[in-house]
C-alpha atoms as a PDB file:
ATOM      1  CA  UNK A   1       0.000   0.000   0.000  1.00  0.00           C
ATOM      2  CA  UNK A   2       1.190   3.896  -1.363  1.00  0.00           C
ATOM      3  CA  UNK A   3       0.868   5.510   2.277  1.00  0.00           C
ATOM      4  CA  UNK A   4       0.820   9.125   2.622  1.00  0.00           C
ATOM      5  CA  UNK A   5       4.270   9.054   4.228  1.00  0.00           C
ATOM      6  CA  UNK A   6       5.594   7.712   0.710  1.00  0.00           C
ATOM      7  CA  UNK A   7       3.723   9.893  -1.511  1.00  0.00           C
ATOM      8  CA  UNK A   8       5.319  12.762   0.348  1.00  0.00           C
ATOM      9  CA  UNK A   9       9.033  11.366   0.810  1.00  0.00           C
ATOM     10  CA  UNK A  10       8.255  10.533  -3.405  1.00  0.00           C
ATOM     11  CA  UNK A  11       7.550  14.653  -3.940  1.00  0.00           C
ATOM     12  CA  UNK A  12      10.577  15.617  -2.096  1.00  0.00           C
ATOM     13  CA  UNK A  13      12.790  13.270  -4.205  1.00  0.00           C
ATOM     14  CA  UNK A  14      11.005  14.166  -7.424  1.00  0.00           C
ATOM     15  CA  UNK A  15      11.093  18.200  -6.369  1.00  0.00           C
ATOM     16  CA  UNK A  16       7.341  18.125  -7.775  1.00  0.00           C
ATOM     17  CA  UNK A  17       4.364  17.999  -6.343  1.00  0.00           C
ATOM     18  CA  UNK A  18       1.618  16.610  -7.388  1.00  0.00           C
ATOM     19  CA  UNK A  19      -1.876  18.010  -8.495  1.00  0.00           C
ATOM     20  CA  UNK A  20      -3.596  14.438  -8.710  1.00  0.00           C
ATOM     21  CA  UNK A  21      -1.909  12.634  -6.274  1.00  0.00           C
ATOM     22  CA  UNK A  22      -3.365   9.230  -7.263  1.00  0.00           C
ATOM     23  CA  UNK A  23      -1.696   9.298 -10.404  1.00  0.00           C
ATOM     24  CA  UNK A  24       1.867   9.162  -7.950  1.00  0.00           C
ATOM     25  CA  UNK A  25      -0.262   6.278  -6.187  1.00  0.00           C
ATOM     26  CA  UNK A  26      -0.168   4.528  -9.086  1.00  0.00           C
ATOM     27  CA  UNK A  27       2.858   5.215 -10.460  1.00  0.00           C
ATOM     28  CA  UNK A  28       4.757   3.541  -7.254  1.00  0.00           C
ATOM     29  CA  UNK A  29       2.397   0.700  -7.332  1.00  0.00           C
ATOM     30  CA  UNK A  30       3.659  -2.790  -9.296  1.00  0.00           C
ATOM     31  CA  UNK A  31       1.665  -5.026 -10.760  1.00  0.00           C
ATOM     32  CA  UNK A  32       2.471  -7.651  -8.460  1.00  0.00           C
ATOM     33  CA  UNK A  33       0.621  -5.755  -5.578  1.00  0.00           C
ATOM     34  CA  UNK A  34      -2.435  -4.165  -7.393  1.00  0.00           C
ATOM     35  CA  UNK A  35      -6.059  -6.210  -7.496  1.00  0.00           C
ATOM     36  CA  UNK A  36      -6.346  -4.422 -11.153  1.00  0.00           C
ATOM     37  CA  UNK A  37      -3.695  -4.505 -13.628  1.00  0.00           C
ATOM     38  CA  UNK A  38      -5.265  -1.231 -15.042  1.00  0.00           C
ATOM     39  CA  UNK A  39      -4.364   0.228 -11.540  1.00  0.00           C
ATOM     40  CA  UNK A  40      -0.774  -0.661 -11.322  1.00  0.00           C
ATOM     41  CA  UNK A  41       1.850   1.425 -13.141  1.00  0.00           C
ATOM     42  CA  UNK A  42       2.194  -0.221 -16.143  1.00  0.00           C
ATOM     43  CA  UNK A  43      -0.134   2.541 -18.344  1.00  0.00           C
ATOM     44  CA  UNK A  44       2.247   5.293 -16.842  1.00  0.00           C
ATOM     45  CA  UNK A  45       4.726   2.906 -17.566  1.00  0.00           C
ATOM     46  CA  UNK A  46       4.333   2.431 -21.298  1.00  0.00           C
ATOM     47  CA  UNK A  47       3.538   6.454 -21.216  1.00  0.00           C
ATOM     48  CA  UNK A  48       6.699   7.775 -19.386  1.00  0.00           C
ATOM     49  CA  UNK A  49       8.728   5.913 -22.248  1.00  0.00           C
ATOM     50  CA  UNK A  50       7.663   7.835 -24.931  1.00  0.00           C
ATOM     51  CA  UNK A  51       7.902  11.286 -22.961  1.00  0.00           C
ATOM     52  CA  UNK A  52      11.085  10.104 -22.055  1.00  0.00           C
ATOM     53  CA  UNK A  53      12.226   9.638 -25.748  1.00  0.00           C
ATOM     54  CA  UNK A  54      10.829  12.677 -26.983  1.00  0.00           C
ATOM     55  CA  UNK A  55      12.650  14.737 -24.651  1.00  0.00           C
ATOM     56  CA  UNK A  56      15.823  12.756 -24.493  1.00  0.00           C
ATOM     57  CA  UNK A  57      15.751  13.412 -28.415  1.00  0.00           C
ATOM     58  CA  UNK A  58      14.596  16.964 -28.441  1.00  0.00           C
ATOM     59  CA  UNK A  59      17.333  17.573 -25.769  1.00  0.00           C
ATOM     60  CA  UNK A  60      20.055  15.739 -27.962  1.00  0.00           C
ATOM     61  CA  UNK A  61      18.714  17.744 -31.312  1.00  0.00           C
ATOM     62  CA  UNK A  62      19.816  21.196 -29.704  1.00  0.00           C
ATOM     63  CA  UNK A  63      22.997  20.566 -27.360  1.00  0.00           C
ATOM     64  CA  UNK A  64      24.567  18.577 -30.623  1.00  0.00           C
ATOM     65  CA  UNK A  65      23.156  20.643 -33.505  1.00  0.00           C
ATOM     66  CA  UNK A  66      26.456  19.182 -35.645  1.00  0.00           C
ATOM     67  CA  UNK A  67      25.702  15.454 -35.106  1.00  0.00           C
ATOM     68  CA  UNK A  68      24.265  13.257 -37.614  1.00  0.00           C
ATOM     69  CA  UNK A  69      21.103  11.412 -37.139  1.00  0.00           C
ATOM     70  CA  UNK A  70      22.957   8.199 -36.363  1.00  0.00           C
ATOM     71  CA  UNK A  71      24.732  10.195 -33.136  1.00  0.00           C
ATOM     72  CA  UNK A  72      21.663  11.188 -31.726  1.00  0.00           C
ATOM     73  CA  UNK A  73      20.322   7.823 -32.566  1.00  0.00           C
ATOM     74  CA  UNK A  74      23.162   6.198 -30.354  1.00  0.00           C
ATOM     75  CA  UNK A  75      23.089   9.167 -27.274  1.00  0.00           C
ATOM     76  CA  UNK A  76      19.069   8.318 -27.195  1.00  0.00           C
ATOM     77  CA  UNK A  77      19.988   4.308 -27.281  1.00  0.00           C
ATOM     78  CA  UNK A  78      22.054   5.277 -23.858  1.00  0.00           C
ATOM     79  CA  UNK A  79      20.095   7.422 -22.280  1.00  0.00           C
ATOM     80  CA  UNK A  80      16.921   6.019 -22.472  1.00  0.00           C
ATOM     81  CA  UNK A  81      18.064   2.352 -22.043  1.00  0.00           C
ATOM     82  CA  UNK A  82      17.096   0.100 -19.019  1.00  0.00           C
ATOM     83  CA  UNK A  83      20.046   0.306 -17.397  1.00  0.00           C
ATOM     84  CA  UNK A  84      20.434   4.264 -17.133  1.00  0.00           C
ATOM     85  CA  UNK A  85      16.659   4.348 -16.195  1.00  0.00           C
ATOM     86  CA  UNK A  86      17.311   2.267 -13.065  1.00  0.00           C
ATOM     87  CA  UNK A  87      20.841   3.658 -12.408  1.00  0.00           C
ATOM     88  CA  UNK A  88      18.673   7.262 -12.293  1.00  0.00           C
ATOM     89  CA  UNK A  89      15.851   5.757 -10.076  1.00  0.00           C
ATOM     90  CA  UNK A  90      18.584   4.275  -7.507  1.00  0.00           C
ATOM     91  CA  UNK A  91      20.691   6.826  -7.204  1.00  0.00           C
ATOM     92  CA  UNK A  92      17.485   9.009  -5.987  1.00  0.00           C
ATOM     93  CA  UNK A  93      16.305   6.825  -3.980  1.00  0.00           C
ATOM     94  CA  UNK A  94      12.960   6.209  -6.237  1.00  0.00           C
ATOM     95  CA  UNK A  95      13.112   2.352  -6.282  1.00  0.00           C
ATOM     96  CA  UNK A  96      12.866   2.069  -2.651  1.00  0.00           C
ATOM     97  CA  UNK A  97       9.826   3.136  -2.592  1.00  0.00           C
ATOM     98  CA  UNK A  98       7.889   1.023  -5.241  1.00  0.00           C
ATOM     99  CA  UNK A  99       5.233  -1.124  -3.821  1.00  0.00           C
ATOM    100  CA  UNK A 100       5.528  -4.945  -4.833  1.00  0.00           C
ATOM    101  CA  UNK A 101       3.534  -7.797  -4.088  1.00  0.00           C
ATOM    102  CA  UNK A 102       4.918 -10.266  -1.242  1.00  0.00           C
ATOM    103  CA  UNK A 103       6.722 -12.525  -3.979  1.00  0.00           C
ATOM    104  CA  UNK A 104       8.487 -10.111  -5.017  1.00  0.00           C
ATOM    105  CA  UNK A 105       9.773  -8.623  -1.585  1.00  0.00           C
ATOM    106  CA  UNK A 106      13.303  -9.299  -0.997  1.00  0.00           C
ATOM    107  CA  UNK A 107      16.246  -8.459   0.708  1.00  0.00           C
ATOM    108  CA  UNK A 108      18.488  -5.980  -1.455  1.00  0.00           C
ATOM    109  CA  UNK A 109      17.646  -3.406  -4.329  1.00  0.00           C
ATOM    110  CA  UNK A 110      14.957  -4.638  -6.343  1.00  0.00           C
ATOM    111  CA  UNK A 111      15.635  -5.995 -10.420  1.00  0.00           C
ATOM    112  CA  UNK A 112      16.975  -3.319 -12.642  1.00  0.00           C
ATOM    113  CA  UNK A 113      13.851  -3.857 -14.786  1.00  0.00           C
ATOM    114  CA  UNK A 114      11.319  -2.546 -11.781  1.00  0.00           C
ATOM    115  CA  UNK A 115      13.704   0.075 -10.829  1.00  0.00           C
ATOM    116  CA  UNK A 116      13.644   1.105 -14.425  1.00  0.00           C
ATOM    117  CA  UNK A 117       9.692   1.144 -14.784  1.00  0.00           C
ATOM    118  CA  UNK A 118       8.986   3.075 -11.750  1.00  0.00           C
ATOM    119  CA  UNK A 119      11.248   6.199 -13.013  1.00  0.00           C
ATOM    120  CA  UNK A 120       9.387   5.525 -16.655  1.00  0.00           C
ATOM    121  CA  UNK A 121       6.121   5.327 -14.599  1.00  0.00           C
ATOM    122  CA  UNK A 122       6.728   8.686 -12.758  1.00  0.00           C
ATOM    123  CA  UNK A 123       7.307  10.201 -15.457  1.00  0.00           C
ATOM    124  CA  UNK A 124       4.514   9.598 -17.319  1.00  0.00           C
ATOM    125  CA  UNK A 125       2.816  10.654 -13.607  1.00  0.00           C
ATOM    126  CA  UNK A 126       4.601  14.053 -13.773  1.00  0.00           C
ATOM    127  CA  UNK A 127       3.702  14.730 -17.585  1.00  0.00           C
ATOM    128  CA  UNK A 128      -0.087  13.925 -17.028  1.00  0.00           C
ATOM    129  CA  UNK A 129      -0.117  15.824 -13.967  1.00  0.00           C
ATOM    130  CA  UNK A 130       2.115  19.231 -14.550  1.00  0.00           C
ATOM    131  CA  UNK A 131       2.301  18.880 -18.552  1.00  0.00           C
ATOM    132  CA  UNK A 132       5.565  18.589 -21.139  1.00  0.00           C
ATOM    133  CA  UNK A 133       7.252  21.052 -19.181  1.00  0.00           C
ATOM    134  CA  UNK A 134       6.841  20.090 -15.955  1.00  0.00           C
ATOM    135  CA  UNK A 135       8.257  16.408 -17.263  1.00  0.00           C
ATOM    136  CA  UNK A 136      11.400  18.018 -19.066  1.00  0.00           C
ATOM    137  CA  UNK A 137      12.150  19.884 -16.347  1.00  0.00           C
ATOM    138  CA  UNK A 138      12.394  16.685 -14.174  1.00  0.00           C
ATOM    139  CA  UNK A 139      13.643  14.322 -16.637  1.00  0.00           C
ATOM    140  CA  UNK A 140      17.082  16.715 -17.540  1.00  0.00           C
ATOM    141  CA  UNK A 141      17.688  17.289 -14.337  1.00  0.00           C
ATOM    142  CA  UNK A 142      18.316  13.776 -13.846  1.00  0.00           C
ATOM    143  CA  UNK A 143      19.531  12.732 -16.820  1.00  0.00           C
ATOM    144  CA  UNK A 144      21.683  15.510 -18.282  1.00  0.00           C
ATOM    145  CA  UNK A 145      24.495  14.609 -16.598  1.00  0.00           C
ATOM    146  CA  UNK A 146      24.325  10.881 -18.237  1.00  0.00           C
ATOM    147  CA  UNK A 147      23.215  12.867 -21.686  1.00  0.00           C
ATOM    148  CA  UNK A 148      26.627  14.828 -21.233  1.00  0.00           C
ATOM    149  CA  UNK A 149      28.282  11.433 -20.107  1.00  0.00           C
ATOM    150  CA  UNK A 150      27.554   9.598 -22.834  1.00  0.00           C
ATOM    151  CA  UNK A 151      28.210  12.400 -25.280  1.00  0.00           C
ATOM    152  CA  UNK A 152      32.007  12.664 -24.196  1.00  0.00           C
ATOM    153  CA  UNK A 153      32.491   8.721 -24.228  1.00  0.00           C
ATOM    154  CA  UNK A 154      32.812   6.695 -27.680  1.00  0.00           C
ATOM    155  CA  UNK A 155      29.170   5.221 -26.761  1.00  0.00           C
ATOM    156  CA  UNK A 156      28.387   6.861 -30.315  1.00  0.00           C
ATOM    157  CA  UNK A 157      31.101   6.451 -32.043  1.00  0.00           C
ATOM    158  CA  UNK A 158      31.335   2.573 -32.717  1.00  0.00           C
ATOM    159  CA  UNK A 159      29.893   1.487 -35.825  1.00  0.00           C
ATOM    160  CA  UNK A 160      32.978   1.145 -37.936  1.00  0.00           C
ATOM    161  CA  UNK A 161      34.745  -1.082 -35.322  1.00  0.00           C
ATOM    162  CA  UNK A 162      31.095  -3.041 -34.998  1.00  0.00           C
ATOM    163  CA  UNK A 163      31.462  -3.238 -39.430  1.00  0.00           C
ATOM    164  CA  UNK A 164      34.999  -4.077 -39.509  1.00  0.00           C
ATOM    165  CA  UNK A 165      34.600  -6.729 -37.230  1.00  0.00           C
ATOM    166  CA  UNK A 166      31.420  -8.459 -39.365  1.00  0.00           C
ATOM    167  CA  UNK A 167      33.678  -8.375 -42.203  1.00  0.00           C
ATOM    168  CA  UNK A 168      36.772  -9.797 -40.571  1.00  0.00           C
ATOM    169  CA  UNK A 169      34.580 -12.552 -39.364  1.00  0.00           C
ATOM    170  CA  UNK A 170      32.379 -13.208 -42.688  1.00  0.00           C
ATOM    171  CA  UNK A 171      34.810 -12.623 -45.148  1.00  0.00           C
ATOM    172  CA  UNK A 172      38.150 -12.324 -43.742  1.00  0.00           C
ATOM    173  CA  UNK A 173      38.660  -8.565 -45.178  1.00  0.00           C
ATOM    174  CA  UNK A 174      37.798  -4.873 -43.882  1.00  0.00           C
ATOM    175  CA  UNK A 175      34.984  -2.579 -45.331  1.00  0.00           C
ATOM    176  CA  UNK A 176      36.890   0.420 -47.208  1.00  0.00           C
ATOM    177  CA  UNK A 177      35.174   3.976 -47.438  1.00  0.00           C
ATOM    178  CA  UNK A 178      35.036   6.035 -50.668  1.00  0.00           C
ATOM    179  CA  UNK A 179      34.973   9.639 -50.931  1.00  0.00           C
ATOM    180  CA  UNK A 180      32.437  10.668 -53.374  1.00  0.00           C
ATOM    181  CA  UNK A 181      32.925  14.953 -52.636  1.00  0.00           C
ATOM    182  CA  UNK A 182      34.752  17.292 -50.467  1.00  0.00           C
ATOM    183  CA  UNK A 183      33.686  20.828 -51.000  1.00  0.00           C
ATOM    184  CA  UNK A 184      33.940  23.857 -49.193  1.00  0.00           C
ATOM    185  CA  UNK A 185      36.383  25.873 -47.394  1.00  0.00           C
ATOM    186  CA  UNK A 186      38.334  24.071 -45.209  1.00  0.00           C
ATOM    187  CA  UNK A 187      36.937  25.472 -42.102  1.00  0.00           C
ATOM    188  CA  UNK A 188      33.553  24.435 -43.348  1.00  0.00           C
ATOM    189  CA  UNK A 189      34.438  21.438 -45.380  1.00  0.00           C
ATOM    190  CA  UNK A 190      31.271  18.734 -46.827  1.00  0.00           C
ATOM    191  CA  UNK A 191      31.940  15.433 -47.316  1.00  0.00           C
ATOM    192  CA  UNK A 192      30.036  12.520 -49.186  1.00  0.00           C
ATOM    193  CA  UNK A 193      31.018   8.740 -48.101  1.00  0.00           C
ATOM    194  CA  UNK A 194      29.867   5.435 -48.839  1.00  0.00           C
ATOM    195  CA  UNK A 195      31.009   1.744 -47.658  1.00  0.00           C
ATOM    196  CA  UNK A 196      32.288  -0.958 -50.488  1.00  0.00           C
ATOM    197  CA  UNK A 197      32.577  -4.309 -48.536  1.00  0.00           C
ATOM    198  CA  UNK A 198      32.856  -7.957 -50.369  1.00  0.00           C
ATOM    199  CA  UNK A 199      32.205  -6.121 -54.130  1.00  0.00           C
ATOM    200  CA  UNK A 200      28.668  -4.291 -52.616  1.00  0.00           C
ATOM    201  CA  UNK A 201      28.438  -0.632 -52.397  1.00  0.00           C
ATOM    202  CA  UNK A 202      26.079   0.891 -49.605  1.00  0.00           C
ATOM    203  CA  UNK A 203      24.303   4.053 -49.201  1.00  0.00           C
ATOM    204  CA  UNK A 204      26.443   7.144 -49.105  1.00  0.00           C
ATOM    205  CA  UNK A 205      25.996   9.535 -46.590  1.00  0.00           C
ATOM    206  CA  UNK A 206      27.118  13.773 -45.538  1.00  0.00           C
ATOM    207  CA  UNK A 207      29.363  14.964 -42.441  1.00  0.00           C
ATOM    208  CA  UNK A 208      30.901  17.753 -41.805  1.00  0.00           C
ATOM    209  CA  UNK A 209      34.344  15.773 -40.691  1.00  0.00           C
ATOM    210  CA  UNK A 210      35.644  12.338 -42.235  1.00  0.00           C
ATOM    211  CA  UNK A 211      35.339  10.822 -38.892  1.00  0.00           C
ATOM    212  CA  UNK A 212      31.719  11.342 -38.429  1.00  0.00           C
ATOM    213  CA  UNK A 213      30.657  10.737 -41.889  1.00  0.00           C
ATOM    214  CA  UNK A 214      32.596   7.433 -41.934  1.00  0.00           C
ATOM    215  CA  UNK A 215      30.907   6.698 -38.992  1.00  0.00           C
ATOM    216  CA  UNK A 216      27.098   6.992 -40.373  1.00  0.00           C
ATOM    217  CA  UNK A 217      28.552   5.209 -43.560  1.00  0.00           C
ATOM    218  CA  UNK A 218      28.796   2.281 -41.675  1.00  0.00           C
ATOM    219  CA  UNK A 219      25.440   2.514 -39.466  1.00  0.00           C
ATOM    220  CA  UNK A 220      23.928   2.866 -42.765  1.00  0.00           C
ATOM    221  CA  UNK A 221      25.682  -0.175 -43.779  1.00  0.00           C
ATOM    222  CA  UNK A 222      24.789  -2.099 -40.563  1.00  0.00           C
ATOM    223  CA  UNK A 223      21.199  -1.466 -41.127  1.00  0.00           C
ATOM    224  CA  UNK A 224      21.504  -2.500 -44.401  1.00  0.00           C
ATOM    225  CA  UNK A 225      22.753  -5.708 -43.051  1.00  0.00           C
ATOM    226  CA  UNK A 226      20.375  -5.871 -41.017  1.00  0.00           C
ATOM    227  CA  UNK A 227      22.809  -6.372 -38.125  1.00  0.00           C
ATOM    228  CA  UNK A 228      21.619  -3.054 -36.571  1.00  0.00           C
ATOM    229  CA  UNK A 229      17.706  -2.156 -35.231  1.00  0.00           C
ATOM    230  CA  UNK A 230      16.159   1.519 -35.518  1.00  0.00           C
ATOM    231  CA  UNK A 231      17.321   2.514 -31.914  1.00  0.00           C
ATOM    232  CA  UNK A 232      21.187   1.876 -32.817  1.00  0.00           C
ATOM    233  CA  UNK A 233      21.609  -1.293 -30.714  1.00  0.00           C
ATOM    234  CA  UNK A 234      23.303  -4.612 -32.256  1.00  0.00           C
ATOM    235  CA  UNK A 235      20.152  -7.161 -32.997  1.00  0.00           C
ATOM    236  CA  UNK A 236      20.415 -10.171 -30.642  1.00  0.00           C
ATOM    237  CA  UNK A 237      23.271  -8.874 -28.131  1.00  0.00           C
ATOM    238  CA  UNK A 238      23.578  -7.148 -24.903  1.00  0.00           C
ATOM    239  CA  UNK A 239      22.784  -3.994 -24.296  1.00  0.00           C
ATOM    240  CA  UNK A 240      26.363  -2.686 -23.550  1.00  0.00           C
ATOM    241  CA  UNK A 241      25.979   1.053 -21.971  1.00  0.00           C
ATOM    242  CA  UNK A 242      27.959   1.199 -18.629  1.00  0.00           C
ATOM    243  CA  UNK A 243      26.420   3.271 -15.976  1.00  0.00           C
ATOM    244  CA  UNK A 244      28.266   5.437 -13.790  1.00  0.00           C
ATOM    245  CA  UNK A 245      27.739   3.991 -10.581  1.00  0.00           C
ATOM    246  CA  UNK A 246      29.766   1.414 -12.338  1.00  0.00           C
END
């Protein structure tokens, strides 16, 4: 059971208050504890994703306004993955005070998967309660430090290395990159790239430096192979972002 004693300890680690305080009631409530599915936080849940995305990506679109759509595809991946959810919701204090059903109860932080759902779930909370705004402002002030942590690792900056090591494995040889153009001033140079890789040629892409266009060469390239999804992770792996409580 939500008592009042958590909903208010939950407002003083979220800095918001709520309007509708049921809609905090359910966002701390699992499943596994709730007569009603419909009254658990799996709705806010499946909500709090999508806010979370939108921002994550809105956020990414103006700090970076240089990176290609692949980069922002990656920093998103990172941000918004599992793992960083839960990291966020433990490191507030937020997972403690999910309600689970007596199956569930355990000694020790709870799964990473639960931890992650109730920061997803509060979020949603916080958007249907105080609006977009009221959820941005809470989402980036938890998360810009791992948006700025991810940015200044090579989290998005591995798709070459993930390409040359398909090739090395199927066909004993290394993907090579053409340049089709370089134009401009060399302050504000534009270059075109493509892959070539075991006689095929794949789509060519623009960057404003080798090193990034070479890199959405070969995400292009991945996809292609179908050895990378929409969200930038490899298909049928691990998902590989370290956190930094790591």
């Amino acid at each position: 059971m939500v008592t009042l004693e958590v909903l208010q300890q939950a407002e003083r680690i979220l800095e918001y208050h709520f309007q509708n305080s049921q809609l905090l009631k359910e966002a701390l409530t699992h499943s596994s504890c709730s007569a009603n599915r419909r009254d658990s936080n799996e709705r806010l849940e499946f909500l709090g994703d999508a806010v979370l995305g939108l921002i994550i990506c809105e956020r990414g679109y103006q700090q970076f306004p240089e990176w290609l759509e692949g980069q922002l595809t990656i920093l998103k991946s990172a941000v918004v993955s599992r793992k960083t959810c839960a990291a966020v919701s433990n490191n507030i204090g937020l997972t403690d005070l999910i309600r689970v059903g007596p199956g569930m109860e355990r000694p020790g932080r709870l799964p990473g998967s639960l931890a992650a759902g109730v920061f997803e779930s509060v979020v949603g909370a916080i958007y249907l309660d105080g609006g977009f705004e009221a959820a941005r402002t809470f989402i980036l002030r938890n998360m810009q430090p791992w948006i700025d942590h991810y940015a200044d690792g090579d989290h998005q900056l591995n798709f070459k290395s993930m390409l040359q090591q398909y090739a090395q494995r199927q066909y004993g040889g290394t993907p090579t990159y053409e340049v089709l153009a370089e134009e401009g001033p060399d302050h504000k140079k534009i270059f075109r790239i493509r892959v070539h890789m075991q006689g095929q040629v794949y789509e060519a892409t623009l960057g404003r430096t080798k090193k990034e266009t070479e890199q959405e060469a070969a995400r292009l390239a991945l996809l292609s192979l179908g050895l990378l999804d929409a969200t930038g992770d490899e298909i049928n792996s691990e998902n590989r972002n370290q956190s930094l409580s790591e």
